[in-house]
PDB file of N, CA and C in Angstrom:
ATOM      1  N   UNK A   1     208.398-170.915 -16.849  1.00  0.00           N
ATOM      2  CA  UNK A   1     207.023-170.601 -17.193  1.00  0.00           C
ATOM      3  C   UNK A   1     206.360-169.931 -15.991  1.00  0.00           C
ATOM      4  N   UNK A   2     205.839-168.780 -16.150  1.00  0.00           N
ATOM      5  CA  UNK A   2     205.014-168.316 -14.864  1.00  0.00           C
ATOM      6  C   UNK A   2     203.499-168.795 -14.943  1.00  0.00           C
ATOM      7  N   UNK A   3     203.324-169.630 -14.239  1.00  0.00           N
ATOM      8  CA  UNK A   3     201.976-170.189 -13.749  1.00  0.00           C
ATOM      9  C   UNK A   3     200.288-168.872 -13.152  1.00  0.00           C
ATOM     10  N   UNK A   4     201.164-167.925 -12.925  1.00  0.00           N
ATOM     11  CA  UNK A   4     200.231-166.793 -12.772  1.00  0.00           C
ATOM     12  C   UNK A   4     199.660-166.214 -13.647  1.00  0.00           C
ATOM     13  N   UNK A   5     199.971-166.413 -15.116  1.00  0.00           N
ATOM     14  CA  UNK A   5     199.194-166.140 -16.211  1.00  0.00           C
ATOM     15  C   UNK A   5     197.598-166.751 -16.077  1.00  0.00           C
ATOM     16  N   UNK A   6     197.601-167.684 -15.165  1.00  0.00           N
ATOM     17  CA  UNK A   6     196.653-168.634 -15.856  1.00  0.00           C
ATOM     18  C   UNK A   6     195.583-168.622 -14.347  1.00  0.00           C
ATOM     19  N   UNK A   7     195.756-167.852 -13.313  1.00  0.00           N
ATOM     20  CA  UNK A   7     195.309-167.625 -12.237  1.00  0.00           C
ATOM     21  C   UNK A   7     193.964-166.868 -12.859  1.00  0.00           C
ATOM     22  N   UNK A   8     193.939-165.961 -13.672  1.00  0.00           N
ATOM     23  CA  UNK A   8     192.736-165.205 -14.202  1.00  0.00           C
ATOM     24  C   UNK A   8     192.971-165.825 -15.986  1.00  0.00           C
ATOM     25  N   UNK A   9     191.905-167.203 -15.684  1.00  0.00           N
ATOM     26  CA  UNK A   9     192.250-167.943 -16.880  1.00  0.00           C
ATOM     27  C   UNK A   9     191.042-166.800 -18.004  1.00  0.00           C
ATOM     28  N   UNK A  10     190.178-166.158 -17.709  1.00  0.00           N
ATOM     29  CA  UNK A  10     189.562-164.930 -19.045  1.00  0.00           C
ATOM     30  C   UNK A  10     190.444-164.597 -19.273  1.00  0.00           C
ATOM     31  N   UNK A  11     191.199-163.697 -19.032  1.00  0.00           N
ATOM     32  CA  UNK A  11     192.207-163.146 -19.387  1.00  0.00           C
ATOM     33  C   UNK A  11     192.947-163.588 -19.919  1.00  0.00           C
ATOM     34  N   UNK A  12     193.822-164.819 -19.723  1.00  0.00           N
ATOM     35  CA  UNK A  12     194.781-165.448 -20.185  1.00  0.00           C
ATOM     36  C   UNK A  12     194.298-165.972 -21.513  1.00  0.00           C
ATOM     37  N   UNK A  13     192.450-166.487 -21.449  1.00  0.00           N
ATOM     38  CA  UNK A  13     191.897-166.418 -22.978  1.00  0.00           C
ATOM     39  C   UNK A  13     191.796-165.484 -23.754  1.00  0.00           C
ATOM     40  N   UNK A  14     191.504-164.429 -23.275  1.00  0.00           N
ATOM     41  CA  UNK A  14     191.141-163.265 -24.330  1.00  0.00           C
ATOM     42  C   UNK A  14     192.781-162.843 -25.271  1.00  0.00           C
ATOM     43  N   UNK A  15     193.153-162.697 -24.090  1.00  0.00           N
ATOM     44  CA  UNK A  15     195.144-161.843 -24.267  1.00  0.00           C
ATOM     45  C   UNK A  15     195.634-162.950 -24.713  1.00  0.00           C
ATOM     46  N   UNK A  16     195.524-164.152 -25.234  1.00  0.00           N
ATOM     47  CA  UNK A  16     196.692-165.363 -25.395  1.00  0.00           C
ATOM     48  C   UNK A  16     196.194-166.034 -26.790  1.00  0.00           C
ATOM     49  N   UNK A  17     194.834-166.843 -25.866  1.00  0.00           N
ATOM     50  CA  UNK A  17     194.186-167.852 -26.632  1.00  0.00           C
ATOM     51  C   UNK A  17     193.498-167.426 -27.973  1.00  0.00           C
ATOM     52  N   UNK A  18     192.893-166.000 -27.890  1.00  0.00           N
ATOM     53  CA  UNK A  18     192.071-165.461 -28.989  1.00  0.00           C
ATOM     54  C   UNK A  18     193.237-165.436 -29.822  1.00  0.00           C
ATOM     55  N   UNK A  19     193.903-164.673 -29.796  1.00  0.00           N
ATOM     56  CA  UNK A  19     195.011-164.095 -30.950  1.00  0.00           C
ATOM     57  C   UNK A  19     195.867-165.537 -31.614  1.00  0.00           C
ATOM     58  N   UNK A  20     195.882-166.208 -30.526  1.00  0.00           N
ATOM     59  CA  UNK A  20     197.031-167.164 -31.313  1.00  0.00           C
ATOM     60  C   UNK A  20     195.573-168.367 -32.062  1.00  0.00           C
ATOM     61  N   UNK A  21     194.516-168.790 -31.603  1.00  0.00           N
ATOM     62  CA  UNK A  21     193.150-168.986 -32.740  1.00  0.00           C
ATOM     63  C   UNK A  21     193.293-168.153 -34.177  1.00  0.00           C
ATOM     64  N   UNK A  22     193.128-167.160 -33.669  1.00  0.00           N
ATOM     65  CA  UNK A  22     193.296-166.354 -35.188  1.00  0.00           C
ATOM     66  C   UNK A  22     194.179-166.118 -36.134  1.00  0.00           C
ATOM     67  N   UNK A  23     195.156-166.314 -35.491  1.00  0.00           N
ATOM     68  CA  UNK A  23     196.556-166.801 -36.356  1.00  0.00           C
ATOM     69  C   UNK A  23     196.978-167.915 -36.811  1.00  0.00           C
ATOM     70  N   UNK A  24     196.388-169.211 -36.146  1.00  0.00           N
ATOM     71  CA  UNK A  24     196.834-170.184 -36.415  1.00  0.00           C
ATOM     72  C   UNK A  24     195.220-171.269 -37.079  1.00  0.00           C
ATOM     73  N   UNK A  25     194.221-170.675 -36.565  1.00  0.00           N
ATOM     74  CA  UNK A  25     193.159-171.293 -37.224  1.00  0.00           C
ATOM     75  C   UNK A  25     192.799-172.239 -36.201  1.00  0.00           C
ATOM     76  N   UNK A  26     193.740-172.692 -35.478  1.00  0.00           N
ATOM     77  CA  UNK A  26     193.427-174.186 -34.704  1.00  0.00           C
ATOM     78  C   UNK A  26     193.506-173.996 -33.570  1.00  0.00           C
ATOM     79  N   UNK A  27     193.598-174.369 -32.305  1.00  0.00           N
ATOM     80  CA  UNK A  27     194.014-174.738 -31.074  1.00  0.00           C
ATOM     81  C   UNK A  27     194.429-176.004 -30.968  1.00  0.00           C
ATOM     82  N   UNK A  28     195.727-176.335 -29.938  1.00  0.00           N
ATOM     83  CA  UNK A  28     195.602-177.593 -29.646  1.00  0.00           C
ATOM     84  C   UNK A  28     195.277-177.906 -28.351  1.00  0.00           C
ATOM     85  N   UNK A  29     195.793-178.583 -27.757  1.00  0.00           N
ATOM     86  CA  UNK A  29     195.361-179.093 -26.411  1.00  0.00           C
ATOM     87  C   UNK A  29     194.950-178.130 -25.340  1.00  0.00           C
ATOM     88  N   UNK A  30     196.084-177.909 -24.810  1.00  0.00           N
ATOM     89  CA  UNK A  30     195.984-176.723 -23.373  1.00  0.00           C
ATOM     90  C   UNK A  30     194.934-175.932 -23.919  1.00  0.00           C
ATOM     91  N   UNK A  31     195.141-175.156 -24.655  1.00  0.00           N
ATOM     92  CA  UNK A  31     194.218-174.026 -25.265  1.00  0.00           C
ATOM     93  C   UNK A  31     192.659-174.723 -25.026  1.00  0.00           C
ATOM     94  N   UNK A  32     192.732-175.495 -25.807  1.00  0.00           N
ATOM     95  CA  UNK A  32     191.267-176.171 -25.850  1.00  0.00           C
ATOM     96  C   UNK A  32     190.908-176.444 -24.407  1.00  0.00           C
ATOM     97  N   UNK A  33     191.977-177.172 -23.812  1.00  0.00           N
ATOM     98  CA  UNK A  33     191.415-177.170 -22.329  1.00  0.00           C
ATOM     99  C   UNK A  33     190.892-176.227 -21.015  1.00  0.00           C
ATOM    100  N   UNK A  34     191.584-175.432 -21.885  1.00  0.00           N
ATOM    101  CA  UNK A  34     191.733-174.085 -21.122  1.00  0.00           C
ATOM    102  C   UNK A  34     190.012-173.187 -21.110  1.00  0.00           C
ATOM    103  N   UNK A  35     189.827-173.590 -22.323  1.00  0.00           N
ATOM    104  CA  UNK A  35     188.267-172.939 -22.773  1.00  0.00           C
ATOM    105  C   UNK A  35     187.203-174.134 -22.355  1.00  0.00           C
ATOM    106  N   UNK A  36     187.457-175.353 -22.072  1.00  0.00           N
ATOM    107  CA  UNK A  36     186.709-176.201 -21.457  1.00  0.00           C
ATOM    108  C   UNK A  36     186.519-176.224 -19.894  1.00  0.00           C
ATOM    109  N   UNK A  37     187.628-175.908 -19.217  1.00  0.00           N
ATOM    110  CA  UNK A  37     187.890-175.495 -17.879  1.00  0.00           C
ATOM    111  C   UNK A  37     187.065-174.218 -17.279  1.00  0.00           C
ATOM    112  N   UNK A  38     187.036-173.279 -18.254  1.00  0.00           N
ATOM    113  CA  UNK A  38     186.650-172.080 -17.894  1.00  0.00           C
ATOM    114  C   UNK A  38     184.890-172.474 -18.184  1.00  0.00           C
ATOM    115  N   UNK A  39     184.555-172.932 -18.968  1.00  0.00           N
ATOM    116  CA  UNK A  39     183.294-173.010 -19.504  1.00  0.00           C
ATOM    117  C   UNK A  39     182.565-174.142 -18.093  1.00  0.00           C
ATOM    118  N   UNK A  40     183.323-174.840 -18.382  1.00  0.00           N
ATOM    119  CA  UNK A  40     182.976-176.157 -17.094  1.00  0.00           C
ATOM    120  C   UNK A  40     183.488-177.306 -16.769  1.00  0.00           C
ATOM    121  N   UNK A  41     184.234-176.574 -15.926  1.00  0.00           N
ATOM    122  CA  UNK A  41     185.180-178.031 -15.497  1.00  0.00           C
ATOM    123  C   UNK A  41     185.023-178.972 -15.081  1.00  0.00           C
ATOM    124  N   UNK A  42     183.989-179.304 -14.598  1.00  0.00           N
ATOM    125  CA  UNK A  42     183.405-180.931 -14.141  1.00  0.00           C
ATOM    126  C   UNK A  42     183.268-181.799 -15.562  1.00  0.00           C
ATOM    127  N   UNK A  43     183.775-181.036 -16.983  1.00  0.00           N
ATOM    128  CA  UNK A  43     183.457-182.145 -17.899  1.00  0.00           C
ATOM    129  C   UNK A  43     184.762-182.473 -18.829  1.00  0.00           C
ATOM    130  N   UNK A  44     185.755-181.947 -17.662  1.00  0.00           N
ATOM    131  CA  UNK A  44     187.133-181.982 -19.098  1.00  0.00           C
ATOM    132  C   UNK A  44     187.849-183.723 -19.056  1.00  0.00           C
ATOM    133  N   UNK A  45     187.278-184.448 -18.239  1.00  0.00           N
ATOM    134  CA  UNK A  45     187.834-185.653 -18.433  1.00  0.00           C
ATOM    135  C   UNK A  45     186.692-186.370 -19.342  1.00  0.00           C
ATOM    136  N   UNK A  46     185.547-186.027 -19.468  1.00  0.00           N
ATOM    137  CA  UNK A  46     184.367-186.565 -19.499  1.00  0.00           C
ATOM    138  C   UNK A  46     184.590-186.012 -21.523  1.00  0.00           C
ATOM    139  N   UNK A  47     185.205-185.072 -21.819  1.00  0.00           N
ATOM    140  CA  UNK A  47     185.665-184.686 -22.971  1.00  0.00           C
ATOM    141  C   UNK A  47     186.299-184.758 -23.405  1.00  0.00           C
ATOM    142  N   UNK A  48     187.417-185.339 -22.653  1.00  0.00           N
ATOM    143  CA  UNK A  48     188.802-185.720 -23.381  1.00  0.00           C
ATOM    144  C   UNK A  48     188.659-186.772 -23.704  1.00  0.00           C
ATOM    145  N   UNK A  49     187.830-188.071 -22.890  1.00  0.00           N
ATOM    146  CA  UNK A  49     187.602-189.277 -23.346  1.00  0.00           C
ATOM    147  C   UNK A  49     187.003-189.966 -24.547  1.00  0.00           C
ATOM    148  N   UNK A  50     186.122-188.517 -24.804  1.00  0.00           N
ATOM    149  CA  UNK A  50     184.804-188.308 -26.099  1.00  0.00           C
ATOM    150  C   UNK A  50     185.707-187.839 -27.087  1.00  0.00           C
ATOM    151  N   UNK A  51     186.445-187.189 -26.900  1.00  0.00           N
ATOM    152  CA  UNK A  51     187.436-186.905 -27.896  1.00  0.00           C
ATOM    153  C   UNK A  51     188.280-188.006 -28.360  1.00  0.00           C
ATOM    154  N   UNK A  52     189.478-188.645 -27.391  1.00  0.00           N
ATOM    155  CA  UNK A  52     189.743-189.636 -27.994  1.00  0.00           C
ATOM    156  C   UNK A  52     189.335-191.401 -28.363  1.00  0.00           C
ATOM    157  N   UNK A  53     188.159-191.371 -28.331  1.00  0.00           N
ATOM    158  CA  UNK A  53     186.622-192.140 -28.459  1.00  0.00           C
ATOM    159  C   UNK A  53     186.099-192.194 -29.623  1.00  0.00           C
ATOM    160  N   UNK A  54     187.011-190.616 -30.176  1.00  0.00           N
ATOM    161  CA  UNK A  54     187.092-190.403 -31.798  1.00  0.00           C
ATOM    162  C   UNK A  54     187.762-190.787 -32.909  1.00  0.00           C
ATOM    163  N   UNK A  55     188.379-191.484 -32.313  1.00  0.00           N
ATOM    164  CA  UNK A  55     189.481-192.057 -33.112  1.00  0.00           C
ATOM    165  C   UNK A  55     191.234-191.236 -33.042  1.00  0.00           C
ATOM    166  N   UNK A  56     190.824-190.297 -32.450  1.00  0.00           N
ATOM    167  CA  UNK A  56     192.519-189.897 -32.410  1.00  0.00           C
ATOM    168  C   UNK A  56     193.235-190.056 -31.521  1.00  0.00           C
ATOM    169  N   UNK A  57     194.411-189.568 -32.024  1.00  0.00           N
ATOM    170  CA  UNK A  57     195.362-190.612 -31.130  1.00  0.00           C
ATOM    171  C   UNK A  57     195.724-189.851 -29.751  1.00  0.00           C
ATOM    172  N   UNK A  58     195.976-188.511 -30.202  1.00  0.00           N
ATOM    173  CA  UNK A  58     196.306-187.525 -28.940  1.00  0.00           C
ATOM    174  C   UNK A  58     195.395-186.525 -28.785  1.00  0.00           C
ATOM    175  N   UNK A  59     195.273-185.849 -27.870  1.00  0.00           N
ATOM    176  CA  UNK A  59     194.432-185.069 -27.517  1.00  0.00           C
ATOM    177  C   UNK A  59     195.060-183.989 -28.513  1.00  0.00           C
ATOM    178  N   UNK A  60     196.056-183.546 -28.605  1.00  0.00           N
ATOM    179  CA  UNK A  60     196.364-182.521 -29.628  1.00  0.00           C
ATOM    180  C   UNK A  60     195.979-182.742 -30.683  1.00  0.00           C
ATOM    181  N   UNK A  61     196.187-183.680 -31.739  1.00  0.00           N
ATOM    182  CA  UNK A  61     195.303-184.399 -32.507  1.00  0.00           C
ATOM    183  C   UNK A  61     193.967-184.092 -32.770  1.00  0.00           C
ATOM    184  N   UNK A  62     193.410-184.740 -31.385  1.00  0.00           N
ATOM    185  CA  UNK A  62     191.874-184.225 -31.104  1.00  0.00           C
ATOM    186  C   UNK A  62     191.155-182.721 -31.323  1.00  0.00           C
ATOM    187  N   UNK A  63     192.138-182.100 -30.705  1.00  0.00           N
ATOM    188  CA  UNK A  63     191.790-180.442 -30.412  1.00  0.00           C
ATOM    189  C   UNK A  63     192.457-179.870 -31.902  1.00  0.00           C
ATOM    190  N   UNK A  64     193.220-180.003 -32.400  1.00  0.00           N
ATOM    191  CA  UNK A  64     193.499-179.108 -33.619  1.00  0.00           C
ATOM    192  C   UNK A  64     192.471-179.859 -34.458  1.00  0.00           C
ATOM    193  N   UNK A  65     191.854-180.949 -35.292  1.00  0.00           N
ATOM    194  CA  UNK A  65     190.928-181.504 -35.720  1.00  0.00           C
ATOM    195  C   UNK A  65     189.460-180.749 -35.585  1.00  0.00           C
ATOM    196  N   UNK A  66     189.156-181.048 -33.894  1.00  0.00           N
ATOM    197  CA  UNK A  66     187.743-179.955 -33.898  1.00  0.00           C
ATOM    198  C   UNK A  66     187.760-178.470 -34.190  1.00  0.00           C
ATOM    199  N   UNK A  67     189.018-178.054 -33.770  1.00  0.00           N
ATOM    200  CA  UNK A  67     189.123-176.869 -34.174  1.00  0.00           C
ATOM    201  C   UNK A  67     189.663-175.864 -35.027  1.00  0.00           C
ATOM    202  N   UNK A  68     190.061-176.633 -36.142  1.00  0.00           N
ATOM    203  CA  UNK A  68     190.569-176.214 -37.338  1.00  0.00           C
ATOM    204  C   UNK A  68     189.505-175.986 -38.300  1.00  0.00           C
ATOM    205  N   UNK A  69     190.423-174.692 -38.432  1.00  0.00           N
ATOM    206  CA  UNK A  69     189.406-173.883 -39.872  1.00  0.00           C
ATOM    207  C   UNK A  69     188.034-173.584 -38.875  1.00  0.00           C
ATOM    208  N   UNK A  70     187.768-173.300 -37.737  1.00  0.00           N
ATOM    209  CA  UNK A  70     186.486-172.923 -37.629  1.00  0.00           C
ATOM    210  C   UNK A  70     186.464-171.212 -37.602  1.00  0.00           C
ATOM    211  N   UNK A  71     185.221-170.769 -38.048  1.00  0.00           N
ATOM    212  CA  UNK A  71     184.940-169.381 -38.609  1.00  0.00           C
ATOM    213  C   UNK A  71     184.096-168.848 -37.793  1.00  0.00           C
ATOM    214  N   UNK A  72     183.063-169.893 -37.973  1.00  0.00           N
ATOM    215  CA  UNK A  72     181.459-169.853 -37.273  1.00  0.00           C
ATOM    216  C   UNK A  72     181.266-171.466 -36.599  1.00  0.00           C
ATOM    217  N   UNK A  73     181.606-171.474 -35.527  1.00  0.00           N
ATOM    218  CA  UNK A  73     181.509-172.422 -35.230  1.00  0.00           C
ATOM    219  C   UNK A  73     180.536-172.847 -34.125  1.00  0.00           C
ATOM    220  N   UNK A  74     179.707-171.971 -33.944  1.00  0.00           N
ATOM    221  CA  UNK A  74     178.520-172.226 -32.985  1.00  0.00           C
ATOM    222  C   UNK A  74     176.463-171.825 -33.899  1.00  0.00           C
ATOM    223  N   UNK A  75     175.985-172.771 -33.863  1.00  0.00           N
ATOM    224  CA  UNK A  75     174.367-172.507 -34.306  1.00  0.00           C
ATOM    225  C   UNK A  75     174.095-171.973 -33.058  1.00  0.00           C
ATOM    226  N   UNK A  76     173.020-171.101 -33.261  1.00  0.00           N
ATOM    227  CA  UNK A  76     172.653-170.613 -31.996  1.00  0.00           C
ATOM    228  C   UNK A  76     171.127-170.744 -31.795  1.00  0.00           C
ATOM    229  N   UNK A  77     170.861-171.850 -30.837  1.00  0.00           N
ATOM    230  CA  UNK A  77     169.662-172.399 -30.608  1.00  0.00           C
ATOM    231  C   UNK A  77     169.280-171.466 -29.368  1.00  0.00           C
ATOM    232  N   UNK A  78     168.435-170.323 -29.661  1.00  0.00           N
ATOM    233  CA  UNK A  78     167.514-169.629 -28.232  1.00  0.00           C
ATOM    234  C   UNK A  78     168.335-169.147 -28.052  1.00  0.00           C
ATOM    235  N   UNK A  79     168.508-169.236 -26.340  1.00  0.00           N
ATOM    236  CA  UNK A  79     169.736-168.336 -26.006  1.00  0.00           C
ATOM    237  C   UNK A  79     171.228-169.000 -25.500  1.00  0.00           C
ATOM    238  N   UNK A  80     171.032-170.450 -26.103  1.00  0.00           N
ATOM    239  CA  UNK A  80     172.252-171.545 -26.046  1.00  0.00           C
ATOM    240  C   UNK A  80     172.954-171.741 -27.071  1.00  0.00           C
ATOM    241  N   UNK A  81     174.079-171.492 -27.421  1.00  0.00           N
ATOM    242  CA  UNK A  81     175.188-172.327 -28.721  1.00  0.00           C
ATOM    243  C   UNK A  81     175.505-173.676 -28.605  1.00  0.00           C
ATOM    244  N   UNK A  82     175.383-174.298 -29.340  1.00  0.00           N
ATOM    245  CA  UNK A  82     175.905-175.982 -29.260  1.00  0.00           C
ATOM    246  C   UNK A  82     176.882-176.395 -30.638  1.00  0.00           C
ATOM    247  N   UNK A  83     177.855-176.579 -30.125  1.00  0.00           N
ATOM    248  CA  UNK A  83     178.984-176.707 -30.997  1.00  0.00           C
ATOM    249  C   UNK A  83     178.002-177.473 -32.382  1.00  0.00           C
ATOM    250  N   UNK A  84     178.398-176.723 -33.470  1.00  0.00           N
ATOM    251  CA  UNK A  84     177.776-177.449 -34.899  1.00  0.00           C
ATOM    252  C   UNK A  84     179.074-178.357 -35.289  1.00  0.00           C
ATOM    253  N   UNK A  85     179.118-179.390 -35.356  1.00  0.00           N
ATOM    254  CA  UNK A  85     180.187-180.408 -35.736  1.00  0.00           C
ATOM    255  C   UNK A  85     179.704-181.884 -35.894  1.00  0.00           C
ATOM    256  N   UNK A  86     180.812-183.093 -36.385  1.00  0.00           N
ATOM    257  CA  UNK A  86     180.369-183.918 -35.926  1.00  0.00           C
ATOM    258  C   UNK A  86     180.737-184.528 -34.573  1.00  0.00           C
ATOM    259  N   UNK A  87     181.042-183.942 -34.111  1.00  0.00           N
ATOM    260  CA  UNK A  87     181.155-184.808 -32.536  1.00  0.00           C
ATOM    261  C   UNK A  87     180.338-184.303 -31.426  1.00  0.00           C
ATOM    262  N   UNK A  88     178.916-184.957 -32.242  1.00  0.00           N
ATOM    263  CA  UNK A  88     177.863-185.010 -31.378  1.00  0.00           C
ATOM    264  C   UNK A  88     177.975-185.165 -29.891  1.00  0.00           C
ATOM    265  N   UNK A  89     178.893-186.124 -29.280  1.00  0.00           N
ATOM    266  CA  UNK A  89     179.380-186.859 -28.085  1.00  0.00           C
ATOM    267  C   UNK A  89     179.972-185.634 -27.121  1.00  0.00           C
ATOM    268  N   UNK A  90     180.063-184.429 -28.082  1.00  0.00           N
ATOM    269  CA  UNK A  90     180.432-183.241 -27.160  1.00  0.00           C
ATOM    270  C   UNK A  90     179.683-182.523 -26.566  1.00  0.00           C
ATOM    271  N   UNK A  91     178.488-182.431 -27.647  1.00  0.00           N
ATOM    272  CA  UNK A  91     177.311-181.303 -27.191  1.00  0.00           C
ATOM    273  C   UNK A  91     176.730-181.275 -26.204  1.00  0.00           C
ATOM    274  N   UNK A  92     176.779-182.309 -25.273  1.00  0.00           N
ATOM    275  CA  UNK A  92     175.819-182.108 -24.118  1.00  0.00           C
ATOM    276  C   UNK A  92     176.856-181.427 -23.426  1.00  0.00           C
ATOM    277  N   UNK A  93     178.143-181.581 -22.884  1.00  0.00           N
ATOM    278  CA  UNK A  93     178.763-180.745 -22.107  1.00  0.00           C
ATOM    279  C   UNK A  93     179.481-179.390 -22.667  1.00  0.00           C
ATOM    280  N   UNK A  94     179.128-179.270 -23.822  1.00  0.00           N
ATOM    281  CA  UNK A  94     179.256-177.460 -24.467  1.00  0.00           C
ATOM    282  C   UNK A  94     178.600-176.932 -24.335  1.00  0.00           C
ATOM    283  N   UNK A  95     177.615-177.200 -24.058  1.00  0.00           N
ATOM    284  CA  UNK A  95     175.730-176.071 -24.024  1.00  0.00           C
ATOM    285  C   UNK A  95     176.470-175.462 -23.216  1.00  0.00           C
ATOM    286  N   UNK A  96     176.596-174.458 -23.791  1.00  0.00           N
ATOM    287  CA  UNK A  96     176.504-173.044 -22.902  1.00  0.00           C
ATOM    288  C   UNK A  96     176.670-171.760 -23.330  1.00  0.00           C
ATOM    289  N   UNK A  97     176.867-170.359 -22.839  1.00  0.00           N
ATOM    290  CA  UNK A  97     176.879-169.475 -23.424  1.00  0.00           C
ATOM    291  C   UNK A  97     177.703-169.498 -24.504  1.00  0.00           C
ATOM    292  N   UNK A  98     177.426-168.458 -25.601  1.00  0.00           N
ATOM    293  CA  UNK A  98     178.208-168.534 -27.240  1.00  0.00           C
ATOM    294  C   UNK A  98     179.767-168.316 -26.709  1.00  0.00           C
ATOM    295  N   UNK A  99     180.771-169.119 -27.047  1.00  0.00           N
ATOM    296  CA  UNK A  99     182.256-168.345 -26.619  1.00  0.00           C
ATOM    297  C   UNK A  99     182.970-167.495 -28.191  1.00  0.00           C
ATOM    298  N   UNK A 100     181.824-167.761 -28.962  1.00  0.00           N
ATOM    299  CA  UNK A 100     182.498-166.826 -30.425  1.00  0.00           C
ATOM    300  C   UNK A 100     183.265-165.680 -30.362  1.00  0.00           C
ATOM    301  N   UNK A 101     182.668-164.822 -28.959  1.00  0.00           N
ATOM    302  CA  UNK A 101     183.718-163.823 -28.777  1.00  0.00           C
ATOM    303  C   UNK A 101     184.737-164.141 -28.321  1.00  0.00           C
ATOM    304  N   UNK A 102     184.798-165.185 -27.375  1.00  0.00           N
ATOM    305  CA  UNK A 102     186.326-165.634 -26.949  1.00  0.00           C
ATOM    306  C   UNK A 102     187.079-166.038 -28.260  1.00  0.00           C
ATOM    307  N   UNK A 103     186.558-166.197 -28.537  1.00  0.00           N
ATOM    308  CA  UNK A 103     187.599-166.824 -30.693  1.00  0.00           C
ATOM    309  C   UNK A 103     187.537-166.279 -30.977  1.00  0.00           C
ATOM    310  N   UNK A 104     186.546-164.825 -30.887  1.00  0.00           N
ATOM    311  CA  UNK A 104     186.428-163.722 -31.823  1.00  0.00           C
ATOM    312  C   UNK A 104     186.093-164.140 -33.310  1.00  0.00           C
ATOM    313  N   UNK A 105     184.955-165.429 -33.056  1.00  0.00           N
ATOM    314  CA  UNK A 105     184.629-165.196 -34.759  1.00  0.00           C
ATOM    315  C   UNK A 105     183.348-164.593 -34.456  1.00  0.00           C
TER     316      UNK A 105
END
């Protein structure tokens, strides 16, 4: 595995993560982490815990669940998106810019 893919982790979202979202509908783990990392990494333990807090069992689990079948998956309050779902327990550490283009929905 070359680890340098992931040195310019935009990139590695746009060129990797978008396309295989759109093909597959879901993300699982890494992926998901990968867009949590980039967004803000002081909260990916603080989200993984909220995630499995949810009742699932694995974080893959977790991450294909929130992110399956999403189309439109951000309301856009002002000039902030906050994940529309039920796992309220997320939204405070998602506020942030819309990543719809990173999913390209």
């Amino acid at each position: 595995m070359d680890f340098r893919q992931y040195y310019h982790l935009e990139s590695y979202l746009l060129d990797t993560v978008q396309p295989r979202f759109r093909n597959q509908g879901y993300l699982l783990a890494f992926d998901f982490f990968c867009i949590v990392i980039w967004k803000a990494n002081r909260a990916k333990s603080h989200v993984a815990r909220k995630l499995l807090n949810q009742g699932h069992r694995t974080l893959n689990g977790a991450a294909k669940a929130l992110t399956i079948g999403l189309i439109l998956p951000f309301a856009t309050v002002g000039q902030k998106a906050i994940m529309a779902d039920p796992h309220k327990g997320l939204r405070k550490h998602m506020e942030q810019e819309p990543t719809d283009e990173l999913l390209g929905t």
